[in-house]
Protein backbone atom coordinates (compact mmCIF):
# COMPACT_ATOMS: atom_id res chain seq x y z
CA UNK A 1 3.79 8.67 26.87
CA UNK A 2 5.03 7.12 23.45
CA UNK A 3 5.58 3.48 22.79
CA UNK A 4 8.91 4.35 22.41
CA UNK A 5 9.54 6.07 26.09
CA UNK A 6 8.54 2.85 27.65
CA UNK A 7 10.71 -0.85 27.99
CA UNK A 8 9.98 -4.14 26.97
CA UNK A 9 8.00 -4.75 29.83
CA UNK A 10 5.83 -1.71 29.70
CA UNK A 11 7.56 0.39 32.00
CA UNK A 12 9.26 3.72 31.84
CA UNK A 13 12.94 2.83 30.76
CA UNK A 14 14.11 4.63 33.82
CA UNK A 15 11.95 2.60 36.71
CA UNK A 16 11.49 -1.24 37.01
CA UNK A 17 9.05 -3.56 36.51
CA UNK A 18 7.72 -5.91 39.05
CA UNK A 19 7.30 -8.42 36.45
CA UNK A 20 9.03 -10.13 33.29
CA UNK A 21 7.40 -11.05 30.57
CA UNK A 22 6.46 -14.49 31.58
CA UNK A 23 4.77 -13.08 34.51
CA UNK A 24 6.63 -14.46 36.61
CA UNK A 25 8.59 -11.78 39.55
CA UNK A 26 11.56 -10.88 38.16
CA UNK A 27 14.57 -11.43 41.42
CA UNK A 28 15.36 -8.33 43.12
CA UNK A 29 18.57 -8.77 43.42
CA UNK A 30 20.77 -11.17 40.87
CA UNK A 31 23.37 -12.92 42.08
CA UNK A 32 27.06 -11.49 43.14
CA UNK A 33 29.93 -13.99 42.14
CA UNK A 34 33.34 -13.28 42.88
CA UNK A 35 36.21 -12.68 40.55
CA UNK A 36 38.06 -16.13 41.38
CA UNK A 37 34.48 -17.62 40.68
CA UNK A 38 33.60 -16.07 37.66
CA UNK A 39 37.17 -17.08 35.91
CA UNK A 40 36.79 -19.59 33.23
CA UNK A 41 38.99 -21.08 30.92
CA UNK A 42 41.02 -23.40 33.36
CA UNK A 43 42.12 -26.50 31.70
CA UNK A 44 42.60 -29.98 34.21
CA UNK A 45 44.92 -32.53 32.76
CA UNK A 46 45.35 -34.45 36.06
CA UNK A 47 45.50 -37.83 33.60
CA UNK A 48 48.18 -39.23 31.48
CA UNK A 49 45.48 -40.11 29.24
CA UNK A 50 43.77 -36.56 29.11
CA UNK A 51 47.09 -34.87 28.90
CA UNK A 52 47.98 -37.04 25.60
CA UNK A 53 45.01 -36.08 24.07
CA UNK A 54 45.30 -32.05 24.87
CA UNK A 55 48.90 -32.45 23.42
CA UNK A 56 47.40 -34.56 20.36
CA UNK A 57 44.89 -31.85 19.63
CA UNK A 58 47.61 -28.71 19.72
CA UNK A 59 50.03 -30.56 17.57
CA UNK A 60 47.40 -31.47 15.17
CA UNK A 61 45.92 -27.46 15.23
CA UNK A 62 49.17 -26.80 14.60
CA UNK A 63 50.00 -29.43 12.12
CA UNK A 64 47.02 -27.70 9.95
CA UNK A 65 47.47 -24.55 9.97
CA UNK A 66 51.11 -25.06 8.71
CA UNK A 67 49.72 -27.00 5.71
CA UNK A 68 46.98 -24.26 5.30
CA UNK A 69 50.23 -21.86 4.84
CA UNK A 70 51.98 -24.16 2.59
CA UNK A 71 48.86 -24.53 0.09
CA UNK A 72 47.76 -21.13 0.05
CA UNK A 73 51.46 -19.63 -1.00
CA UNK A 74 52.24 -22.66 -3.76
């Protein structure tokens, strides 16, 4: 066999190694998370506070792109 036939670890690119590079034993099965797990991306404004902040920021994103748009056509 060819250097290039076999994986990173030394194995064929078909089987699997026992171990990772590290030499330490690679887990033999990772682990499963569900879809409602694995979601990101929520967004918790329980607070007053923290929801006056999230508003701030989106006005302001907004507030700078529309003067981005007014520069760039003058």
């Amino acid at each position: 066999m060819d250097e290039r036939s076999q994986g990173r670890n030394g194995a064929d690119e078909g089987g699997f190694s026992e171990k990772t590079d590290g030499g330490l034993p690679m887990d033999p099965k990772p682990p499963v998370y569900d879809a409602d797990d694995a979601r990101q991306g929520e967004v918790i404004l329980k607070s007053r506070g923290r929801r006056s902040v999230f508003i701030a920021g989106m006005i302001g994103i907004a507030l700078i792109a529309l003067i981005i748009i007014i520069v760039s056509l003058r």
